[in-house]
Protein backbone atom coordinates (compact mmCIF):
# COMPACT_ATOMS: atom_id res chain seq x y z
CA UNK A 1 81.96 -10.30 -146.05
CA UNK A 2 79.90 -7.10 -146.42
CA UNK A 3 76.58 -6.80 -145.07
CA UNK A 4 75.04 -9.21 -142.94
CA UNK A 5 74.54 -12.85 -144.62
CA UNK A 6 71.97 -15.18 -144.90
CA UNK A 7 71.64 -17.62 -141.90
CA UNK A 8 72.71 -20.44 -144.36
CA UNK A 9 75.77 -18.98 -145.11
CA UNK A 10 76.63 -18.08 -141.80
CA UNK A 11 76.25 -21.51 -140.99
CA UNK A 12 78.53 -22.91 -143.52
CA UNK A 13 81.37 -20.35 -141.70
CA UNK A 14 80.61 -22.75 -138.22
CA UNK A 15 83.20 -25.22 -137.70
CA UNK A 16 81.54 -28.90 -137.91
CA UNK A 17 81.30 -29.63 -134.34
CA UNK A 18 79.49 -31.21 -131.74
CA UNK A 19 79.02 -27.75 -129.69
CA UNK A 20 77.72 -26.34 -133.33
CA UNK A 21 75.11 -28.56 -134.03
CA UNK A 22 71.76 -26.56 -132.68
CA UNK A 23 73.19 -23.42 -134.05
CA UNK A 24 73.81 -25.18 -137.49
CA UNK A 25 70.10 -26.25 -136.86
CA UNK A 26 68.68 -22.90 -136.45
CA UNK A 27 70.63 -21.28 -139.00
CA UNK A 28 69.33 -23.69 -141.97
CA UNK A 29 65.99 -23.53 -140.19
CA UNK A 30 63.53 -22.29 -143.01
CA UNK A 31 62.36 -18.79 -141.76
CA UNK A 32 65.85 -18.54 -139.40
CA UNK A 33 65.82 -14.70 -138.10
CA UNK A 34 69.31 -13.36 -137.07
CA UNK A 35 70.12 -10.22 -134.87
CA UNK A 36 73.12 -9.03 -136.53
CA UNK A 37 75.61 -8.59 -133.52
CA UNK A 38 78.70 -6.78 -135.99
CA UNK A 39 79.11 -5.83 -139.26
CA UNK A 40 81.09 -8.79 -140.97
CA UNK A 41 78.88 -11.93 -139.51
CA UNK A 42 81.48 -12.88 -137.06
CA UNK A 43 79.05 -12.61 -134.48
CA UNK A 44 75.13 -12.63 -134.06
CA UNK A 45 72.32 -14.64 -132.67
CA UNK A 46 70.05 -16.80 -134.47
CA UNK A 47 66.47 -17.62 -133.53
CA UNK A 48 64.81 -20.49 -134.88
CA UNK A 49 60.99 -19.39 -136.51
CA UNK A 50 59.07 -22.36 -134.50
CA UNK A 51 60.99 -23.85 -131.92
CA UNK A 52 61.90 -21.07 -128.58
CA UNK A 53 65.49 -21.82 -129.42
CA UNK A 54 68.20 -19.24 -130.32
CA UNK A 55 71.66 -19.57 -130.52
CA UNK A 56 74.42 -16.63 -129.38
CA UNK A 57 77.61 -16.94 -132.23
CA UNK A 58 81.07 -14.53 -130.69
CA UNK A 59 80.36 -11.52 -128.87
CA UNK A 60 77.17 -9.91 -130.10
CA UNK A 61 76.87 -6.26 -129.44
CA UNK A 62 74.30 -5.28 -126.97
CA UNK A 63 71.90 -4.14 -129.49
CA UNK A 64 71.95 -7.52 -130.68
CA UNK A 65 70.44 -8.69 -127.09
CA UNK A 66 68.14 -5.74 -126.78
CA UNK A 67 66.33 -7.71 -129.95
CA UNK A 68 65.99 -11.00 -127.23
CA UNK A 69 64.42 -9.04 -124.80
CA UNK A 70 60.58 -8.51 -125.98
CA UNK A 71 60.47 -12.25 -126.54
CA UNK A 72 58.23 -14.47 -124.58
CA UNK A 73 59.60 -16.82 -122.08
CA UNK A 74 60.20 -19.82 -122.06
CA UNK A 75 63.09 -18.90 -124.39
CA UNK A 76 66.47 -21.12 -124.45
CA UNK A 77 69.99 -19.52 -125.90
CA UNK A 78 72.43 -21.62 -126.32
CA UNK A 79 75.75 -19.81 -126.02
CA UNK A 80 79.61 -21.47 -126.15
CA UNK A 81 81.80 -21.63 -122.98
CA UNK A 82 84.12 -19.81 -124.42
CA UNK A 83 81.42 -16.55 -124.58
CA UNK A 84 79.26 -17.49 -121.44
CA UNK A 85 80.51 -15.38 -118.94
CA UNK A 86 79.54 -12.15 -121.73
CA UNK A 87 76.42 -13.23 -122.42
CA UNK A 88 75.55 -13.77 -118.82
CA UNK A 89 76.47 -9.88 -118.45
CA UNK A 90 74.45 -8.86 -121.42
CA UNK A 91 71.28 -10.84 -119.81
CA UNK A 92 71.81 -10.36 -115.99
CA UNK A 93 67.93 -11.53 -115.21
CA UNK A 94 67.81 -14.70 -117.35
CA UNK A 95 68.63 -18.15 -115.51
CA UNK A 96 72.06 -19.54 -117.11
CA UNK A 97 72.48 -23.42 -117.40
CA UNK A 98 75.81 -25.37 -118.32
CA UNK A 99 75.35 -28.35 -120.70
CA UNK A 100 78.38 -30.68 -121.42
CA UNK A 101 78.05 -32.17 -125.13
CA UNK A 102 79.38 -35.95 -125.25
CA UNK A 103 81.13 -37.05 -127.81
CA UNK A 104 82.24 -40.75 -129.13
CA UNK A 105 85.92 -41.41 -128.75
CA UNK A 106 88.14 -43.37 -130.29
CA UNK A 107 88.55 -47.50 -129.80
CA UNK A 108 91.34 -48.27 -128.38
């Protein structure tokens, strides 16, 4: 990709699941704003227009998170597992959380 892309077509690169589902959200959210966090897309974080939601997506670059930090608590970011621990570093002063997302299993 060059440039950064719309939100709704950075959703459509988001694999359909469970864990993607607020970030999908967001991103096709009319009025979505995204912090570019790289050059390609591959990561950024989304903020929804109306709801104090955002969403982190990979490994934003800290210029990405110095966008968060002039908004108004209370302000939820939902970040992956996978990318907690980094975006705990790049906002030392914000309370983190850990959710686990159920999912319906197969009868057996």
């Amino acid at each position: 990709m060059s440039g950064q892309p719309e939100p709704r077509e950075l959703a459509d690169f988001l694999p359909d699941l469970p864990q993607w589902v607020e970030t999908r959200w967001i991103l096709w959210s009319s009025g979505c704003s995204v912090l570019p966090g790289d050059g390609d897309g591959a990561a950024f974080i989304a903020h929804h227009p109306d709801v104090p939601l955002g969403a982190v997506v990979g490994r934003p670059t800290s210029d990405a998170f110095e966008g968060l930090r002039g908004r108004l608590p209370p302000f939820e970011l939902v970040a992956q597992e996978e990318d907690a621990a980094y975006v705990r570093g790049q906002l030392p002063d914000w309370k983190f959380s850990f959710a686990t997302i159920h999912t319906k299993g197969r009868a057996r």
